[in-house]
Protein backbone atom coordinates (compact mmCIF):
# COMPACT_ATOMS: atom_id res chain seq x y z
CA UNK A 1 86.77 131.34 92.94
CA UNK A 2 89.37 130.90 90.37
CA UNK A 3 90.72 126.95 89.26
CA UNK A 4 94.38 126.29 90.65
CA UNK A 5 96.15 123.96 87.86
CA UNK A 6 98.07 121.26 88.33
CA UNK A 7 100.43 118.37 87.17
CA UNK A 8 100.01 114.98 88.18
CA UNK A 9 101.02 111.69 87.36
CA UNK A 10 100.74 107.77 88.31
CA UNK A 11 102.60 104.73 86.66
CA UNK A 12 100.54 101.49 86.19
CA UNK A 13 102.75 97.88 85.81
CA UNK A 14 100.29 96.57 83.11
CA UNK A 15 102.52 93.18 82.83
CA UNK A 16 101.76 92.74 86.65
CA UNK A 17 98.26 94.11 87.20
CA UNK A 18 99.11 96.67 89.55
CA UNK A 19 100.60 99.77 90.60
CA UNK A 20 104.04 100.56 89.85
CA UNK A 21 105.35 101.18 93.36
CA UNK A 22 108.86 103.29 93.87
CA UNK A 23 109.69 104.44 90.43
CA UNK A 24 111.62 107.12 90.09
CA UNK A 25 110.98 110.44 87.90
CA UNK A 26 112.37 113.82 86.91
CA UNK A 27 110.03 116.73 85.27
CA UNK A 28 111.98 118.98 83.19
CA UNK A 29 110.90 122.44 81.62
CA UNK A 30 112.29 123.03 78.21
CA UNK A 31 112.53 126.57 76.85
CA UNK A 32 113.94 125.59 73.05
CA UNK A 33 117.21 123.49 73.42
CA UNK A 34 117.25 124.77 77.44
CA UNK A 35 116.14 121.63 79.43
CA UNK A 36 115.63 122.28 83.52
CA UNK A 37 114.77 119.90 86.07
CA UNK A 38 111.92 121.32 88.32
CA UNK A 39 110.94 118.59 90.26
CA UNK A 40 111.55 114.71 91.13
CA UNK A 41 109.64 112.48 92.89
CA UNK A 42 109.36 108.71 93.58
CA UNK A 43 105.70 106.71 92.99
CA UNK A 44 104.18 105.46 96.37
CA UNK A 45 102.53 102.21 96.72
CA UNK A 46 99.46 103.22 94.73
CA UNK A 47 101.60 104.02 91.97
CA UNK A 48 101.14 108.00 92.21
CA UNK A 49 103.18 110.88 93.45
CA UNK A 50 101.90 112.11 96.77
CA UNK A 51 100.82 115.65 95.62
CA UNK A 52 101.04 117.63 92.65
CA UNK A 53 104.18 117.66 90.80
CA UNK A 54 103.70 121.16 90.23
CA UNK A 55 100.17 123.42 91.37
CA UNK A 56 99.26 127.08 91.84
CA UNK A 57 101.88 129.95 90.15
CA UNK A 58 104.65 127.29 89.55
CA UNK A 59 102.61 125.62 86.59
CA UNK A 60 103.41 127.79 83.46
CA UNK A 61 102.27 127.37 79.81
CA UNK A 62 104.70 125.37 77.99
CA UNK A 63 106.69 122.38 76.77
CA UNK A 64 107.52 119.85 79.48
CA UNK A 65 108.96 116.19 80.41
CA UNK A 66 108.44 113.59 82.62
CA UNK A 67 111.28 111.38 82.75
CA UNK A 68 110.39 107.86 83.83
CA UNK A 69 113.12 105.58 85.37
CA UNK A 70 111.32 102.24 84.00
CA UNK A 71 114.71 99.92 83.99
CA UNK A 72 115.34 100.54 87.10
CA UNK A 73 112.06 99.77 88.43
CA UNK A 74 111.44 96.82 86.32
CA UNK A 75 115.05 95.30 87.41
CA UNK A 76 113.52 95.52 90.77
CA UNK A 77 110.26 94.56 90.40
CA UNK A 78 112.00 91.01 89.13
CA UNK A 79 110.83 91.76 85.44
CA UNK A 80 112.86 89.24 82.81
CA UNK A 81 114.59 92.20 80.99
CA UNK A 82 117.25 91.38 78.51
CA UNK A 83 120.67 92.91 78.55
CA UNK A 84 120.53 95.67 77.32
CA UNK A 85 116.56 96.19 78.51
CA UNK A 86 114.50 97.32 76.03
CA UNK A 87 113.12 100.53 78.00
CA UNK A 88 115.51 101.60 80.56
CA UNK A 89 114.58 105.59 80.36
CA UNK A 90 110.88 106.54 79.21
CA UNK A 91 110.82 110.41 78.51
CA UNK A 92 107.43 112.18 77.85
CA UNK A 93 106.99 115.50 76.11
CA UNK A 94 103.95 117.25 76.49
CA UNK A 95 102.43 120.85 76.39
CA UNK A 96 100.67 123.06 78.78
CA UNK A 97 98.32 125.71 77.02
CA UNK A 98 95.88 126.58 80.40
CA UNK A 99 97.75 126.30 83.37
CA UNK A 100 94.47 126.94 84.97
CA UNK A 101 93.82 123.27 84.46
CA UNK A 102 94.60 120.00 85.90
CA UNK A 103 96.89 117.91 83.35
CA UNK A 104 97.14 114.61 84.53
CA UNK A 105 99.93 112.74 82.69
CA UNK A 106 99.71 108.55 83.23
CA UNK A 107 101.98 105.89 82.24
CA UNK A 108 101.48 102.18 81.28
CA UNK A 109 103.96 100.21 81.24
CA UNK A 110 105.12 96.72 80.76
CA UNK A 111 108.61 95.51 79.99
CA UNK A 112 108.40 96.11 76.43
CA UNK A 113 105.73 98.76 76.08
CA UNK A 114 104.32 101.61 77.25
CA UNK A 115 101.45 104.27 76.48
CA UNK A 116 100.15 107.47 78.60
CA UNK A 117 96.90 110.07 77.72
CA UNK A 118 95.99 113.14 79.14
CA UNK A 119 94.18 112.15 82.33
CA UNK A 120 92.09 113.69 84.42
């Protein structure tokens, strides 16, 4: 039986202890300067996207971003955010060498900070 790959992600509110419920994000594939937007997808209350942002022949080797609309879920969530906000758009920029496997691609974030890893 061979391994279906897959993308997924999940966004953590590290300021508030829990899941970061109904933030928005965009994956983009980049092919050099080229920058397309393959999917989008909004976190449910557990902080994940329901499914796999991408699975089976649709995940390709190669350069990709997840796009993380953190201002607008912080505004929401009632977070004190100066004016500008100090992290408004989060983009991550990652690679996919065996799109056999699962990548799993987390955020953390807090109002002024944020960190991911490689998942599983």
């Amino acid at each position: 039986m061979s391994k279906t790959g897959r993308l997924t992600t999940h966004v953590l509110d590290t300021a508030l202890g829990k899941p970061a419920a109904g933030l928005a994000i965009d994956l983009y594939r980049l092919d050099g300067e080229a920058r397309e937007r393959i999917a989008s997808a909004t976190t449910n209350d557990d902080g994940r996207v329901d499914g796999a942002l991408l699975q089976g022949d649709a995940l390709t080797a190669g350069t990709y971003e997840l796009v993380f609309h953190a201002g607008d879920y912080l505004k929401a969530s009632g977070a004190a955010l100066a004016e500008p906000a100090f992290l408004d758009v989060v983009p991550l920029r990652f690679g996919i060498a065996d799109p056999s496997s699962h990548y799993h691609v987390p955020l953390l974030l807090s109002a002024y900070s944020y960190s991911t890893y490689r998942g599983s």
